[in-house]
N, C-alpha and C. Protein backbone atom coordinates (compact mmCIF):
# COMPACT_ATOMS: atom_id res chain seq x y z
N UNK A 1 0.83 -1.19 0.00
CA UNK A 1 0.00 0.00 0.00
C UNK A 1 0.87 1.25 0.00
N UNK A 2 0.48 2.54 -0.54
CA UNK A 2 0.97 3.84 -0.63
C UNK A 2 0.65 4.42 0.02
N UNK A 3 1.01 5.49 0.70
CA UNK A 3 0.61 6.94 1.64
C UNK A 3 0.33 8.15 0.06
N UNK A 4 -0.74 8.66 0.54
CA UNK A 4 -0.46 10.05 -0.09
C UNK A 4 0.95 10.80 -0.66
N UNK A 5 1.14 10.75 0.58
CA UNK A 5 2.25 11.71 0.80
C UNK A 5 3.45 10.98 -0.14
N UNK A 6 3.82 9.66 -0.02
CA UNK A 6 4.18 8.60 -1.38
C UNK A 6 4.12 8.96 -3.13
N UNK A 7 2.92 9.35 -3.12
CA UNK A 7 2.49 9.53 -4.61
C UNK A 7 2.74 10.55 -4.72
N UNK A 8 2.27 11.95 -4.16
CA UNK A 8 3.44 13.14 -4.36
C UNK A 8 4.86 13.28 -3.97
N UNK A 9 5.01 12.64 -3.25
CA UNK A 9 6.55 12.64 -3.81
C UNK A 9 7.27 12.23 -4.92
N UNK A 10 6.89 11.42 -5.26
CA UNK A 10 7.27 10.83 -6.42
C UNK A 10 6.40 11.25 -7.78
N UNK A 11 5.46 12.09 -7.81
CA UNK A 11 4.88 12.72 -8.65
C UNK A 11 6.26 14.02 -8.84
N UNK A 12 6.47 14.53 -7.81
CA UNK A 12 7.12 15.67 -7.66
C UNK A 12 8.56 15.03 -8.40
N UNK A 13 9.01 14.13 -8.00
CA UNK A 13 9.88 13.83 -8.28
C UNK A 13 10.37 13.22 -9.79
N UNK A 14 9.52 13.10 -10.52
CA UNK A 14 9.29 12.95 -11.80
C UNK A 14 9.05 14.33 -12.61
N UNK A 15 9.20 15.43 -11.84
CA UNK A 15 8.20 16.58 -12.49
C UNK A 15 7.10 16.50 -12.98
N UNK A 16 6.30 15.93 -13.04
CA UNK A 16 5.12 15.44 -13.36
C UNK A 16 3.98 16.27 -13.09
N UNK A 17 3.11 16.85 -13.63
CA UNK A 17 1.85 17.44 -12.84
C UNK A 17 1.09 16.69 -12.63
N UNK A 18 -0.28 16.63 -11.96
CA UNK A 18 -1.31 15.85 -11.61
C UNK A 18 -1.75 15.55 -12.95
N UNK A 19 -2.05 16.11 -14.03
CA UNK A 19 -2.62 15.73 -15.19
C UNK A 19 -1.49 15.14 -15.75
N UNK A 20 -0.58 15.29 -15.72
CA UNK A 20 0.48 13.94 -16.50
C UNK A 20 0.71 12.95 -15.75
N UNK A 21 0.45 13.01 -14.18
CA UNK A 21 0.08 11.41 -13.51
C UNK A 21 -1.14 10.97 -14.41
N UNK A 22 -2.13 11.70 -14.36
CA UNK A 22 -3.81 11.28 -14.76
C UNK A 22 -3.54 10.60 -16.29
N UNK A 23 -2.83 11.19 -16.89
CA UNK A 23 -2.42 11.09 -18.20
C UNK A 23 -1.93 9.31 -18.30
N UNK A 24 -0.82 9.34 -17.47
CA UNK A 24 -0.22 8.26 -17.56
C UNK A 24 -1.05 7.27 -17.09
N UNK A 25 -2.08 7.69 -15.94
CA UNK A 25 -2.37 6.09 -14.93
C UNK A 25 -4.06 5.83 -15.74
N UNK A 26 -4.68 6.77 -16.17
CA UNK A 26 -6.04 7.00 -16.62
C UNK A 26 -6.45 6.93 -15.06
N UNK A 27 -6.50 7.99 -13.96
CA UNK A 27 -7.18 8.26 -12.74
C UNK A 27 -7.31 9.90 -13.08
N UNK A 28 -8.20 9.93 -12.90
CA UNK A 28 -8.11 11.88 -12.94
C UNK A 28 -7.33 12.56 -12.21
N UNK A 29 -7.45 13.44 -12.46
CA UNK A 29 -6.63 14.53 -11.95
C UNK A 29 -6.82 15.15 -10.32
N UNK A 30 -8.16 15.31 -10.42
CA UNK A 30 -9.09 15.45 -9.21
C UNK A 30 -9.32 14.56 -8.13
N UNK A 31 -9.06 13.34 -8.39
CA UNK A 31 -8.87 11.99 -7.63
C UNK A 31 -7.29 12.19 -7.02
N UNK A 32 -6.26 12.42 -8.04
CA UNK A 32 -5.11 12.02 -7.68
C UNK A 32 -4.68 13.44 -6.71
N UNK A 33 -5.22 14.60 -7.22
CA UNK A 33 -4.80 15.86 -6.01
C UNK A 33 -5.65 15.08 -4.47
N UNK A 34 -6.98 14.45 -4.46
CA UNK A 34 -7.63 14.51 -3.63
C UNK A 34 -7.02 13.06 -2.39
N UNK A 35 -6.09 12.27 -3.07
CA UNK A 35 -5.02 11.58 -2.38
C UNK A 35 -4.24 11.73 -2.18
N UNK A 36 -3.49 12.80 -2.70
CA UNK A 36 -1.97 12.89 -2.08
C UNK A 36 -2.25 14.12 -0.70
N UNK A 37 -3.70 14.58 -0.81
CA UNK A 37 -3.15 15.54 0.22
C UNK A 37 -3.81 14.70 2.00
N UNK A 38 -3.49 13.39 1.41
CA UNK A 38 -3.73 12.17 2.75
C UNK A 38 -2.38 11.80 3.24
N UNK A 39 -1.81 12.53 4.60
CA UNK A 39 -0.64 12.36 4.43
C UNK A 39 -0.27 10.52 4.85
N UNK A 40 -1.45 9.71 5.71
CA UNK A 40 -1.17 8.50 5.66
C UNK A 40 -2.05 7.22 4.40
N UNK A 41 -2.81 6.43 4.58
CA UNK A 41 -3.15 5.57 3.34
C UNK A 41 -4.52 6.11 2.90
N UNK A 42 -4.95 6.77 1.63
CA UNK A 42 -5.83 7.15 1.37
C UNK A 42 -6.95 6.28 1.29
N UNK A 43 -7.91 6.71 1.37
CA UNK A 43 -9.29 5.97 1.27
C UNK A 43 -9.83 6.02 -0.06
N UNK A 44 -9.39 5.46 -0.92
CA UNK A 44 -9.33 5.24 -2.16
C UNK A 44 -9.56 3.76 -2.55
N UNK A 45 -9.92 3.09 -3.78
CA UNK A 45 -9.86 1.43 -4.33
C UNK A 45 -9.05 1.30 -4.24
N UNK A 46 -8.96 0.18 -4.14
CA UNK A 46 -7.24 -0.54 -4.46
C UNK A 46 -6.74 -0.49 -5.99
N UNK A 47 -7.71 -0.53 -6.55
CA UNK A 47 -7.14 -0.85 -8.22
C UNK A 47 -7.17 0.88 -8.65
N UNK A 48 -7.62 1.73 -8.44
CA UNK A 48 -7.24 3.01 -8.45
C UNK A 48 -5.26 3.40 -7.95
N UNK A 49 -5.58 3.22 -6.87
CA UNK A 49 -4.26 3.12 -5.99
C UNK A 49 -3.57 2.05 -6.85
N UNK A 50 -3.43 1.31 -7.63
CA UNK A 50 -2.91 -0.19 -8.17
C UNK A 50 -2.13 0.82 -9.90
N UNK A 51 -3.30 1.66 -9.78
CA UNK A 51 -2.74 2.18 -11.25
C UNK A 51 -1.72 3.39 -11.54
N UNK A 52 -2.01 3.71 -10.10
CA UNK A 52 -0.93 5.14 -9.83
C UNK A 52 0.58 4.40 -9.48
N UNK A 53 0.58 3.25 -8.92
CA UNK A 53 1.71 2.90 -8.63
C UNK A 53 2.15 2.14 -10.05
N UNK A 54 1.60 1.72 -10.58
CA UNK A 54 1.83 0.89 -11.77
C UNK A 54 3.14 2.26 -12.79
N UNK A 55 2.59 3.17 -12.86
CA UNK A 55 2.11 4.07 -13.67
C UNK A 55 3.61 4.93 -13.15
N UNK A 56 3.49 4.91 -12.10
CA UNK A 56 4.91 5.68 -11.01
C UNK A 56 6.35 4.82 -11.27
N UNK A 57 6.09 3.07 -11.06
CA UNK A 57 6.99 2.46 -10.60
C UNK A 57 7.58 2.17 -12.32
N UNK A 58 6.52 2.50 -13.46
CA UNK A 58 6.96 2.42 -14.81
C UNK A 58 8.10 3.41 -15.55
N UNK A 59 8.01 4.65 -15.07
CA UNK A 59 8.61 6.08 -14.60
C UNK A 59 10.14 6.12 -13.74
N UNK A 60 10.46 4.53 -13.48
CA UNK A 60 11.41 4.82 -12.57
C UNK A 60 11.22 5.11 -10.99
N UNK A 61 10.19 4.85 -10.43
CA UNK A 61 10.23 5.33 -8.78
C UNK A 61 10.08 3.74 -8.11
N UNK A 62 10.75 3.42 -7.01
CA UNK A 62 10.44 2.30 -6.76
C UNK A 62 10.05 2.80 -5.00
N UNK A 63 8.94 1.96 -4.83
CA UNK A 63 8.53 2.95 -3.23
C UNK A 63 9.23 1.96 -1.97
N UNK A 64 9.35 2.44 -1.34
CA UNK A 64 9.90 1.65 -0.29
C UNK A 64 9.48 1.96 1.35
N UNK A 65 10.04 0.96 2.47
CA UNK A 65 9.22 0.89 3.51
C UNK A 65 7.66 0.66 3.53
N UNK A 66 6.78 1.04 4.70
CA UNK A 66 5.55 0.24 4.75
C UNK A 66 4.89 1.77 5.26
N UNK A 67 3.36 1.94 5.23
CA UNK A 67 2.80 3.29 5.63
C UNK A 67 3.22 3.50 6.69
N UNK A 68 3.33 2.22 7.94
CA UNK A 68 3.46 2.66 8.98
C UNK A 68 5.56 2.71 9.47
N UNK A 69 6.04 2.04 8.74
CA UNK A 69 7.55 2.15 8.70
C UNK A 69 8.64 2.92 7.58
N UNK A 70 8.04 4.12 7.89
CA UNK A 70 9.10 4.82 7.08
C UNK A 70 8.95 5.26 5.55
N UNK A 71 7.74 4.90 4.90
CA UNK A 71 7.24 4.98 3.93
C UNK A 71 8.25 6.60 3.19
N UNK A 72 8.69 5.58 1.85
CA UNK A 72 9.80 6.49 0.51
C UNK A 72 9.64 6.19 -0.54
N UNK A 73 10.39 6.81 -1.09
CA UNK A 73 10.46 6.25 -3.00
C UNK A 73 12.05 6.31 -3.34
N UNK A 74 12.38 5.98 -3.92
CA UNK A 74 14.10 5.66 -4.57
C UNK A 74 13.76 6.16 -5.72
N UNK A 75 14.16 6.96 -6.74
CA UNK A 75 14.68 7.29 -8.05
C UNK A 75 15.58 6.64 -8.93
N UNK A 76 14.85 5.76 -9.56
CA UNK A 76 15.38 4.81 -10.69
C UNK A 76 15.65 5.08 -12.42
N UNK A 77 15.70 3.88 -13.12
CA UNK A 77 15.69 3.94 -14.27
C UNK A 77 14.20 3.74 -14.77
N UNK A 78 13.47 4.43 -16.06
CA UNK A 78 12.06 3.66 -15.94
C UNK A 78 12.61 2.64 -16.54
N UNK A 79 11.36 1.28 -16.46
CA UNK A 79 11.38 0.39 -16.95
C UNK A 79 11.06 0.48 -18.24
N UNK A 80 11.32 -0.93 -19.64
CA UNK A 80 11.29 -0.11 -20.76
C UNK A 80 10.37 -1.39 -21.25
C-alpha cells in the first residue's frame, strides 16, 4: 500500500503534474490531487491506488518501507 504523501513525492519527483500522472495512470486529476493531500493511506480502491503505482513504478520510482515504517520512494531507471 501507498501513503499520499508517497504519490506526491514521487509525482514531484518525476516533475510530473497531476494531469500527466492522470495522463499516464487514466485516474483523474481530481482523484489524484484529492489523495496525495492524505498524508497517511488514502481511502481510495485498491485498483485506483494499483494504477498510480503501476504508472509511477513504470517512470522509474520504486517505493519503499511500509505506511506505517518509514514509507519512501528511490529514483530509478524507468522500466522499458
Amino acid at each position: 500500500m501507498l501513503t499520499g504523501t508517497q504519490i506526491r513525492i514521487a509525482r514531484t519527483a518525476l516533475r510530473w503534474s497531476a494531469e500527466e500522472l492522470a495522463s499516464q495512470s487514466g485516474v483523474g486529476s481530481r482523484t489524484i490531487k484529492r489523495i496525495e493531500m492524505v498524508a497517511g493511506l488514502p481511502s481510495s480502491n485498491v485498483a485506483t491506488l494499483a494504477k498510480l503505482k503501476n504508472s509511477l513504478e513504470a517512470a522509474g520510482i520504486e517505493f519503499i518501507g511500509s505506511p506505517e515504517d518509514r514509507p519512501g520512494i528511490r529514483i530509478g531507471k524507468p522500466r522499458k
